[in-house]
C-alpha atoms as a PDB file:
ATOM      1  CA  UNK A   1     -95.884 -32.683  87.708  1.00  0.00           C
ATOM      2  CA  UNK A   2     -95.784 -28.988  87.868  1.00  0.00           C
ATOM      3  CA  UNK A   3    -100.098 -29.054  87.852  1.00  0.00           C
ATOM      4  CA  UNK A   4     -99.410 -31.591  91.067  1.00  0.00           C
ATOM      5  CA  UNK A   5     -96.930 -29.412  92.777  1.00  0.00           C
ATOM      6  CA  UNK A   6     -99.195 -25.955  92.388  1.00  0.00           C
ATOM      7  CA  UNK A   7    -102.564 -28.102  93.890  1.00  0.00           C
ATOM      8  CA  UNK A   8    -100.076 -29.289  96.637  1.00  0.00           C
ATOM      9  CA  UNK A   9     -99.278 -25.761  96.972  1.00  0.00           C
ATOM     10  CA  UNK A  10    -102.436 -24.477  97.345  1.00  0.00           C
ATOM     11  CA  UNK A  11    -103.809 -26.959  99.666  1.00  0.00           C
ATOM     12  CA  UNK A  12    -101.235 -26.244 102.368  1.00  0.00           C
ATOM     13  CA  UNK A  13    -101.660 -22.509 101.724  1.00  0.00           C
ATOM     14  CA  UNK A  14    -105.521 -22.809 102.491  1.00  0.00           C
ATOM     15  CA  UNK A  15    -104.978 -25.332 105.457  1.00  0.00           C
ATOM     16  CA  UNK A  16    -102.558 -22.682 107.074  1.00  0.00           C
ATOM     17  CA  UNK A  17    -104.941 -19.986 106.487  1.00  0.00           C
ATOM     18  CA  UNK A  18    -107.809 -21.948 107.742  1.00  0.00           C
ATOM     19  CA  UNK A  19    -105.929 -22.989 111.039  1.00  0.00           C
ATOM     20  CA  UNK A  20    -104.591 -19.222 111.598  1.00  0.00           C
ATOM     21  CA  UNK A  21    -106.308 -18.000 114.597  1.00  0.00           C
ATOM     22  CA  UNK A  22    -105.434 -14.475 115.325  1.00  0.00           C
ATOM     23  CA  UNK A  23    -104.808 -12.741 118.185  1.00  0.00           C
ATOM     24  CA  UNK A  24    -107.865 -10.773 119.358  1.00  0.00           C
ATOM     25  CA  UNK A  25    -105.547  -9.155 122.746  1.00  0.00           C
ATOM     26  CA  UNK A  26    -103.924  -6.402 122.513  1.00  0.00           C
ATOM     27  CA  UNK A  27    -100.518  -5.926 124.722  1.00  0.00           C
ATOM     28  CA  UNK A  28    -101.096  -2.748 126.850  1.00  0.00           C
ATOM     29  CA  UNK A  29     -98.478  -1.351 128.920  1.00  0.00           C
ATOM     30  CA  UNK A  30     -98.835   0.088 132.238  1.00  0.00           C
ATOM     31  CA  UNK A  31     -97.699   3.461 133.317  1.00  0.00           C
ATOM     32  CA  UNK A  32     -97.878   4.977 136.748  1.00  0.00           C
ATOM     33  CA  UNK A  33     -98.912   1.585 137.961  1.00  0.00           C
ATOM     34  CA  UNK A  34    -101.986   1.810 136.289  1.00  0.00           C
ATOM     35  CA  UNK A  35    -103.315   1.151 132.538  1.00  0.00           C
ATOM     36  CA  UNK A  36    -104.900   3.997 130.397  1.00  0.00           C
ATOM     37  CA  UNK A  37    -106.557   3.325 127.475  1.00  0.00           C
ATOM     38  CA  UNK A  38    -108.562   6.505 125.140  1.00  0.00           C
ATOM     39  CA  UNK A  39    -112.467   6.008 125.101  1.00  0.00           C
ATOM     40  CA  UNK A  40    -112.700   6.734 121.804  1.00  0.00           C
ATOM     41  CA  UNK A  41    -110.696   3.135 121.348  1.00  0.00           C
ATOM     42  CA  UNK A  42    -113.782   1.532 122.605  1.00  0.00           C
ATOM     43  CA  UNK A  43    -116.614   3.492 121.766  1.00  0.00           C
ATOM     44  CA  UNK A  44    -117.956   1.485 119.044  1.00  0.00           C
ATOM     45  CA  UNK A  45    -119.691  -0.555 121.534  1.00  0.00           C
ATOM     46  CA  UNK A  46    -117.537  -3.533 120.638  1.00  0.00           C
ATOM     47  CA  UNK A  47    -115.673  -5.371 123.662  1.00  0.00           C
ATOM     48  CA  UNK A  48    -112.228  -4.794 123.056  1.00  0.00           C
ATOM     49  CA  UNK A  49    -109.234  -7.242 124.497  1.00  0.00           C
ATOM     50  CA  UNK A  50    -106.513  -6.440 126.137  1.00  0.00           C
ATOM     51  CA  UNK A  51    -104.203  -8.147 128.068  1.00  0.00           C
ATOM     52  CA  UNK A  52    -101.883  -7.477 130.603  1.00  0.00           C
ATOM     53  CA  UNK A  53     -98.298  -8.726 131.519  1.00  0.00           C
ATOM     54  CA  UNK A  54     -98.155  -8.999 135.466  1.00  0.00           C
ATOM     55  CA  UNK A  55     -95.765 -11.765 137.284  1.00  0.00           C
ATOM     56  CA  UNK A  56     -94.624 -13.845 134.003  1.00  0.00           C
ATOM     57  CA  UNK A  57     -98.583 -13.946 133.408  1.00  0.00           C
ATOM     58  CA  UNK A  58    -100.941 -11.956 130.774  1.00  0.00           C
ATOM     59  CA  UNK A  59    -104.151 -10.709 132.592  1.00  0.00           C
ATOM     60  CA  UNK A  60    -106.908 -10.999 129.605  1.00  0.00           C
ATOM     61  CA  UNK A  61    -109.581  -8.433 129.733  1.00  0.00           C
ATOM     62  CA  UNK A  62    -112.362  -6.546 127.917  1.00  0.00           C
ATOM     63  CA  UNK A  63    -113.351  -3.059 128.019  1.00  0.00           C
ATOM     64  CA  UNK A  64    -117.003  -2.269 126.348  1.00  0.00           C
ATOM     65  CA  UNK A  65    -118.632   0.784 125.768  1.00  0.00           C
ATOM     66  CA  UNK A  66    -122.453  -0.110 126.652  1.00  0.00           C
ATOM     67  CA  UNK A  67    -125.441   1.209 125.334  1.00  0.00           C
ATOM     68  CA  UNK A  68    -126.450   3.321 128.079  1.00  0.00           C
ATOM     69  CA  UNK A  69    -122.675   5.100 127.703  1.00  0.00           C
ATOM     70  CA  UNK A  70    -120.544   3.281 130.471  1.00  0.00           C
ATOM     71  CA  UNK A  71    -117.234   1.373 130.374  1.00  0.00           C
ATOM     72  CA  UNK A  72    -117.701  -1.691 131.214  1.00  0.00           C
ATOM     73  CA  UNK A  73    -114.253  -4.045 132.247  1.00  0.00           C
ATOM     74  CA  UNK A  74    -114.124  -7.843 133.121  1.00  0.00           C
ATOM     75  CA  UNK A  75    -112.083 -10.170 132.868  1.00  0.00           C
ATOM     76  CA  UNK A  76    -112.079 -12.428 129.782  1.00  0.00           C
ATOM     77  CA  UNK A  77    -113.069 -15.085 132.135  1.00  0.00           C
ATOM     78  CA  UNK A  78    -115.429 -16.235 134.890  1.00  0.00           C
ATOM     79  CA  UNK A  79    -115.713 -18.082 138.116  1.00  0.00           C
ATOM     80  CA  UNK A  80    -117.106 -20.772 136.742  1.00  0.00           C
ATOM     81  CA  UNK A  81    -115.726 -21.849 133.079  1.00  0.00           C
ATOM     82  CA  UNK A  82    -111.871 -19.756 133.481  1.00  0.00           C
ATOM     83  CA  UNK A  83    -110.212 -23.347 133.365  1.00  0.00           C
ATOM     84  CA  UNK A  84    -111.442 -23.614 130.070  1.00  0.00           C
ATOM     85  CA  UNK A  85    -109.443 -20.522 129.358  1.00  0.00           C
ATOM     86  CA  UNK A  86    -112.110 -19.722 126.307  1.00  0.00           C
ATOM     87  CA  UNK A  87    -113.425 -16.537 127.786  1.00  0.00           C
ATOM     88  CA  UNK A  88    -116.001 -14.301 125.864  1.00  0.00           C
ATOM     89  CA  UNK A  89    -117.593 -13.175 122.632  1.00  0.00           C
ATOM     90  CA  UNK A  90    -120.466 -10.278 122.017  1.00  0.00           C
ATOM     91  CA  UNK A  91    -123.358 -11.370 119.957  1.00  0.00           C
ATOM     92  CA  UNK A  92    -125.743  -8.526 119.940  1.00  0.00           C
ATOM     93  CA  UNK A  93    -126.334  -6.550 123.292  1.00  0.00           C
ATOM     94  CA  UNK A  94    -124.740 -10.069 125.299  1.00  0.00           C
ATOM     95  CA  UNK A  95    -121.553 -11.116 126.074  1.00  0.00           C
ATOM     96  CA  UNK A  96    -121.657 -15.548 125.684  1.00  0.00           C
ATOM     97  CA  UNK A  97    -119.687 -17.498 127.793  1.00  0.00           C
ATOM     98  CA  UNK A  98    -117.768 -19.303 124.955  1.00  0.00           C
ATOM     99  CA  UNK A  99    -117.759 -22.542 127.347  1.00  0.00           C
ATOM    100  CA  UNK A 100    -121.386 -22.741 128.675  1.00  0.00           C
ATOM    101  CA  UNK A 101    -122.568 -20.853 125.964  1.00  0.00           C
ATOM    102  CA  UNK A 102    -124.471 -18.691 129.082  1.00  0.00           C
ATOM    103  CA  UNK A 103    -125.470 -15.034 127.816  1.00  0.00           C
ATOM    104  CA  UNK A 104    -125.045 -11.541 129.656  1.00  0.00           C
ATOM    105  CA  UNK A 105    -126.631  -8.462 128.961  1.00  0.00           C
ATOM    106  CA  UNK A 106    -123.971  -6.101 128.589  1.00  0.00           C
ATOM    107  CA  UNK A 107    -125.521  -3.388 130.663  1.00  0.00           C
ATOM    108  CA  UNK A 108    -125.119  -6.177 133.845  1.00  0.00           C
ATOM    109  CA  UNK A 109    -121.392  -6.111 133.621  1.00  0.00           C
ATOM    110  CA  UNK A 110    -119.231  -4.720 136.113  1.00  0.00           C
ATOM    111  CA  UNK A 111    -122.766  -5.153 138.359  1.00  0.00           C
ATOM    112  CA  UNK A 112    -123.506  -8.542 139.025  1.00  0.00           C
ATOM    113  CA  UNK A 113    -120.539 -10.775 139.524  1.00  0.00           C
ATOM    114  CA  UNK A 114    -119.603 -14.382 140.686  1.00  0.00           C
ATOM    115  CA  UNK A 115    -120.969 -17.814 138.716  1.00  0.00           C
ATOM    116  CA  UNK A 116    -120.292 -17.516 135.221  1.00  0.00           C
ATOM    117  CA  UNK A 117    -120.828 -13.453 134.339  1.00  0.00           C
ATOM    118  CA  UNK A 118    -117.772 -11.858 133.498  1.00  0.00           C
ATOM    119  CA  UNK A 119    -115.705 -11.065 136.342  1.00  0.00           C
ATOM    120  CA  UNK A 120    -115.662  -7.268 136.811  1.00  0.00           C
ATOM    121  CA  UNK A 121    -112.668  -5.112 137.402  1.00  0.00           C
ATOM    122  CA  UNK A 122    -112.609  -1.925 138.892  1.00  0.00           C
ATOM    123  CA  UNK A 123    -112.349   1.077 136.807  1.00  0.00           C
ATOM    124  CA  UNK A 124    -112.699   4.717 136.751  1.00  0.00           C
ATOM    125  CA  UNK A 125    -112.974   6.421 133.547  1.00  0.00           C
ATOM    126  CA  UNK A 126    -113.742   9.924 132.368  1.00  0.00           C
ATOM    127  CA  UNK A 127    -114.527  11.392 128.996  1.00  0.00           C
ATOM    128  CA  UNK A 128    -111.474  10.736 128.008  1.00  0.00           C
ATOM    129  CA  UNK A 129    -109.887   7.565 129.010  1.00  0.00           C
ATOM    130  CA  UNK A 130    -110.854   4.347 131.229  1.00  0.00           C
ATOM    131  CA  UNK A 131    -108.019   3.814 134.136  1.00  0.00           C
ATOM    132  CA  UNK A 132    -107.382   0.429 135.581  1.00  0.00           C
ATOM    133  CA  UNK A 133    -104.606  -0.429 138.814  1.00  0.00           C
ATOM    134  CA  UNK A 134    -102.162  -2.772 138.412  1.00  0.00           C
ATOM    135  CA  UNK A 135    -103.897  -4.008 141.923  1.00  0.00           C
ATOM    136  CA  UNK A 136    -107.635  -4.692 140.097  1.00  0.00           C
ATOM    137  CA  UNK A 137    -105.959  -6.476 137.310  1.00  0.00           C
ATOM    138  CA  UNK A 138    -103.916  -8.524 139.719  1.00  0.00           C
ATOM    139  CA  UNK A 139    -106.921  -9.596 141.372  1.00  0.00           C
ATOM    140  CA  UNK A 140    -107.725 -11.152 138.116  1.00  0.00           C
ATOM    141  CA  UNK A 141    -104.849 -13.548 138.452  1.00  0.00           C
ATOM    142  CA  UNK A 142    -106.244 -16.757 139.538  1.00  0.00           C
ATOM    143  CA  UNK A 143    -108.283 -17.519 136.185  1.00  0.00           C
ATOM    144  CA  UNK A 144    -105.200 -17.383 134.108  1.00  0.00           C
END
């Protein structure tokens, strides 16, 4: 009995680790009406999510250090596939649509926009940090 107990055990341990999904957004706040966030947070050349708490809503974006050496930020969603609410992943140099499985060279974000490339937000950045309004993120809005 205690053998059947411990393999009941176990098997609910691994199907609750195998469901577990973790949270790849990380909850920024907003100063100044504006969010700040250190370059040297992103400079692995990595997208990093964030999102955003504006209106009872969270604004999901990425911030990526590109090859050539500029921010790029979009949101974690398109114009196309943001219904499906599945946004983006990095394989190599691309960002894939994780809906239509479409790829885009990460040196085209924040330049081409509309269909299903990642929607760009406006950002200024310096050595030091990447700034983003509150009025480019609310922009964002409609694909969450």
């Amino acid at each position: 009995m205690k053998k059947f107990l411990l393999v009941i055990a176990v098997a609910l341990a691994a199907l609750s680790f195998i469901s577990w999904k973790p949270n790849k957004y990380s909850k920024i706040k907003t100063e100044n009406n504006e969010v700040k966030i250190a370059i040297k947070k992103i400079y692995d050349g990595r997208p990093h999510y964030y999102k955003v708490p504006i209106n009872g809503m969270d604004i999901k974006f990425f911030l990526l250090m590109s090859n050539d050496g500029i921010v790029r930020a979009a949101f974690d969603a398109c114009d196309v596939c943001f219904p499906e609410g599945k946004g983006y992943r990095q394989e190599g140099d691309y960002m894939i649509c994780n809906n239509c499985g479409q790829q885009f060279h990460e040196s085209r974000i924040n330049v081409i926009k509309g269909g299903c490339n990642p929607a760009p937000i406006d950002r200024i950045f310096d050595q030091s940090n990447v700034y983003i309004s509150m009025d480019s993120l609310e922009q964002g809005a409609m694909f969450f």
